[in-house]
Protein backbone atom coordinates (compact mmCIF):
# COMPACT_ATOMS: atom_id res chain seq x y z
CA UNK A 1 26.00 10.75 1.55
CA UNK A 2 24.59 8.57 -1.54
CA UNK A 3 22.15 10.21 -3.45
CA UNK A 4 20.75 6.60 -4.58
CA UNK A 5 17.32 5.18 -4.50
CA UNK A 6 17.87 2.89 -1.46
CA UNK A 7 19.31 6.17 0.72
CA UNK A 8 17.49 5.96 3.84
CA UNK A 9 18.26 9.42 5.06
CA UNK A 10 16.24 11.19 2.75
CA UNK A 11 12.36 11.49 2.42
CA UNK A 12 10.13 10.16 0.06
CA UNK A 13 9.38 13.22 -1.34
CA UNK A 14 13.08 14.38 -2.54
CA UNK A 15 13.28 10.93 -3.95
CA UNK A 16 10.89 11.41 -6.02
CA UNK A 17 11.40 15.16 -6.74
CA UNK A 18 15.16 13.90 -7.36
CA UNK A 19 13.77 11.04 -10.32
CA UNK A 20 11.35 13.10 -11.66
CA UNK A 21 14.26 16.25 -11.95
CA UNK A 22 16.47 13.65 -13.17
CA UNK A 23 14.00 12.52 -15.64
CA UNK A 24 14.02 8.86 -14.26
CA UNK A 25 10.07 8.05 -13.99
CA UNK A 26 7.99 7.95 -16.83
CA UNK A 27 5.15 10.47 -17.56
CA UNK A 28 5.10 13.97 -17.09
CA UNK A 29 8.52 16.09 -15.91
CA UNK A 30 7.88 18.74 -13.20
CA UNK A 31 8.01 22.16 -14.16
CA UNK A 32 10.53 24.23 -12.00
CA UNK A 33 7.25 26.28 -10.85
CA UNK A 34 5.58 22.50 -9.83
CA UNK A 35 8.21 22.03 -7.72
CA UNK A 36 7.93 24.84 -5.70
CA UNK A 37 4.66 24.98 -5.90
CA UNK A 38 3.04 23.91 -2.31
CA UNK A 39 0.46 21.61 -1.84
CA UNK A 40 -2.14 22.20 0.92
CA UNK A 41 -5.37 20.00 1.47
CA UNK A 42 -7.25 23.13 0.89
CA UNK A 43 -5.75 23.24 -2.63
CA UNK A 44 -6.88 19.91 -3.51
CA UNK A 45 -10.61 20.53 -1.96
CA UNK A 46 -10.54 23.77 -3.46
CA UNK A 47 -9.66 22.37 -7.29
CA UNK A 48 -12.15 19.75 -6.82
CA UNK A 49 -10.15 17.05 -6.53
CA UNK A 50 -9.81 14.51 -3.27
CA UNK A 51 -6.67 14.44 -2.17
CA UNK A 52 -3.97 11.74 -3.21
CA UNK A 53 -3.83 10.08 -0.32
CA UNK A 54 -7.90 9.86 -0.61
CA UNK A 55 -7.65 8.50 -3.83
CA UNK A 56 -4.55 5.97 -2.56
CA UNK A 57 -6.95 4.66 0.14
CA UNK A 58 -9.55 4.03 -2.27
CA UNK A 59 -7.04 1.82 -5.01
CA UNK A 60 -5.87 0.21 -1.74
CA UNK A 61 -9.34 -0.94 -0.36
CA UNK A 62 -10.43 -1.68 -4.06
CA UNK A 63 -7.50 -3.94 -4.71
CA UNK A 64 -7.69 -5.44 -1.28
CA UNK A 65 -11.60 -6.03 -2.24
CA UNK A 66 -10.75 -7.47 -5.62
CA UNK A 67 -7.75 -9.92 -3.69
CA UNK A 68 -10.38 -10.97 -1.45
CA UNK A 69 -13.04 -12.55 -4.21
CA UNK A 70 -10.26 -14.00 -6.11
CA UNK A 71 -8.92 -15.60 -3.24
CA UNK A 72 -12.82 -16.88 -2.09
CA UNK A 73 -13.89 -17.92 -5.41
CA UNK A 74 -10.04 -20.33 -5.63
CA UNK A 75 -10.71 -21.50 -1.87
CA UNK A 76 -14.44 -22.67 -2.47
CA UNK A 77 -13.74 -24.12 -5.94
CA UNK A 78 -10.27 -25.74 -4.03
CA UNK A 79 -12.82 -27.47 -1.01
CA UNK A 80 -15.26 -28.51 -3.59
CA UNK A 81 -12.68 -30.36 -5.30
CA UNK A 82 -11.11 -31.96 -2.33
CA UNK A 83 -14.05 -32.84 -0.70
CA UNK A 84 -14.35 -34.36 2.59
CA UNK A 85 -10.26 -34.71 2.52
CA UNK A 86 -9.53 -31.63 4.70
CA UNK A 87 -6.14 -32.26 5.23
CA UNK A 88 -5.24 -32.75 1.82
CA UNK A 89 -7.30 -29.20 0.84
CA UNK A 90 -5.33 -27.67 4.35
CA UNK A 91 -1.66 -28.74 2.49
CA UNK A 92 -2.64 -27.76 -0.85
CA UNK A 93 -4.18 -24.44 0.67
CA UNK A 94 -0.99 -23.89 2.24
CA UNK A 95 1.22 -24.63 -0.64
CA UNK A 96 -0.82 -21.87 -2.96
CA UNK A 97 -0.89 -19.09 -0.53
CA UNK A 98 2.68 -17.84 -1.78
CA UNK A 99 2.10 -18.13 -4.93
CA UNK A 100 -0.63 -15.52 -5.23
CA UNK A 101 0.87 -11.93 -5.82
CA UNK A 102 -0.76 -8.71 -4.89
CA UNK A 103 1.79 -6.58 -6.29
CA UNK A 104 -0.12 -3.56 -7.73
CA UNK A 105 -1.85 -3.46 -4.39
CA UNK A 106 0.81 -4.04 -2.03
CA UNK A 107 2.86 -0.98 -4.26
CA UNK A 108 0.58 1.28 -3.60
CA UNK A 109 0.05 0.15 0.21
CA UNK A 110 4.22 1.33 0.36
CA UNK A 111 2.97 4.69 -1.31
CA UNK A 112 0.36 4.97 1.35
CA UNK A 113 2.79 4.35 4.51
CA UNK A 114 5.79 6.23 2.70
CA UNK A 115 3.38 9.25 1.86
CA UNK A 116 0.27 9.40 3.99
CA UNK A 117 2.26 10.73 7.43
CA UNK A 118 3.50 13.64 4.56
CA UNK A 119 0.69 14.58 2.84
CA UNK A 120 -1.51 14.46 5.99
CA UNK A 121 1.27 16.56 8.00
CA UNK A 122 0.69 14.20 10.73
CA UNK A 123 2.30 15.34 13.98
CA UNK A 124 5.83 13.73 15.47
CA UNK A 125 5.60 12.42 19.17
CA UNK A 126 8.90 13.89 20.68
CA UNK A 127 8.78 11.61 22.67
CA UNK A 128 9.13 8.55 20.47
CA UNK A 129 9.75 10.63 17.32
CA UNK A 130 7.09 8.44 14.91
CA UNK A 131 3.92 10.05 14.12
CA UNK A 132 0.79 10.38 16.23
CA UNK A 133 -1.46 7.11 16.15
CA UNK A 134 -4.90 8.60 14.31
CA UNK A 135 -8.00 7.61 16.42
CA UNK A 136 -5.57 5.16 18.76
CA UNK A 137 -3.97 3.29 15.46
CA UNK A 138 -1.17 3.50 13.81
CA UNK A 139 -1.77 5.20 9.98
CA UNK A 140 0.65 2.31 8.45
CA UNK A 141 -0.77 -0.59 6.02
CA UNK A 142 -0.14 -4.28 6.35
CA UNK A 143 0.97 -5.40 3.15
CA UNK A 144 -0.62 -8.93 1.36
CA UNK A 145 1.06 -12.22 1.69
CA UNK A 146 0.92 -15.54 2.46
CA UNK A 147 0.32 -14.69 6.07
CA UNK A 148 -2.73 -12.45 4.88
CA UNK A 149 -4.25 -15.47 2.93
CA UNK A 150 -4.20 -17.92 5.23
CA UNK A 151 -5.98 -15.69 7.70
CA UNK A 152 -8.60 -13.94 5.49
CA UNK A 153 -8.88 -17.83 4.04
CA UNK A 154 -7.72 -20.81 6.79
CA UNK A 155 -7.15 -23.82 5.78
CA UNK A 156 -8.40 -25.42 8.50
CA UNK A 157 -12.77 -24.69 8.55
């Protein structure tokens, strides 16, 4: 069994527990105690502190937020220049929508669907052995793309 990044079999949380041991990631090492320590959502409430996966939520809906008036502000200034040609703004709308990149976002949108089922202790179906749907939806994230632009943004009014 590989111990490398890419391994599938193991968890999120001894990948990062094995980089941060290993001294891989930048920032602070783990203290032996750290990682043995165990982290309950009463530990976080009682420290003061929201929970990670609160805080994740909130980058997550600020950078979506953020993506969203970027993306507005190019697609108005884009029609005003353009004019009455729609289908010239509709090709050009559709040739920019890759470009854009929502990395920071979309990382921490991977830490939220990697994590969230974790640090949440969500509950396994046994049936289909993924974790329980939270008020009838699935907990994942859709990432931002070109697929998310065109939709939040079409090029056709």
């Amino acid at each position: 069994m590989s111990s490398g990044e890419g391994d599938t079999r193991t968890t999120p949380v001894e990948r990062l527990l094995r980089r941060k041991r290993d001294g891989e990631q930048d920032g602070i090492e783990l203290s032996e105690h750290a990682r043995q320590y165990q982290r309950t959502l009463e530990g976080y409430l009682q420290a003061g502190n929201p929970p990670r996966w609160m805080a994740r939520l909130a980058e997550i809906e600020q950078g979506t937020r953020a993506a969203r008036r970027m993306l507005e502000h190019e697609y108005r200034r884009l029609r005003a220049a353009y004019g009455d040609d729609r289908e010239g703004f509709a090709r050009r709308w559709r040739e920019l929508a890759p470009t854009w990149s929502f990395d920071e976002v979309n990382e921490r949108i991977r830490q939220h669907n990697d994590w969230f089922p974790i640090e949440r202790r969500l509950a396994v179906d046994p049936r289909t052995g993924e974790y329980v749907k939270i008020h009838g939806r699935s907990y994942r994230r859709r990432e931002l793309d070109a697929d998310w632009v065109l939709e939040q943004f079409p090029p056709d009014p």
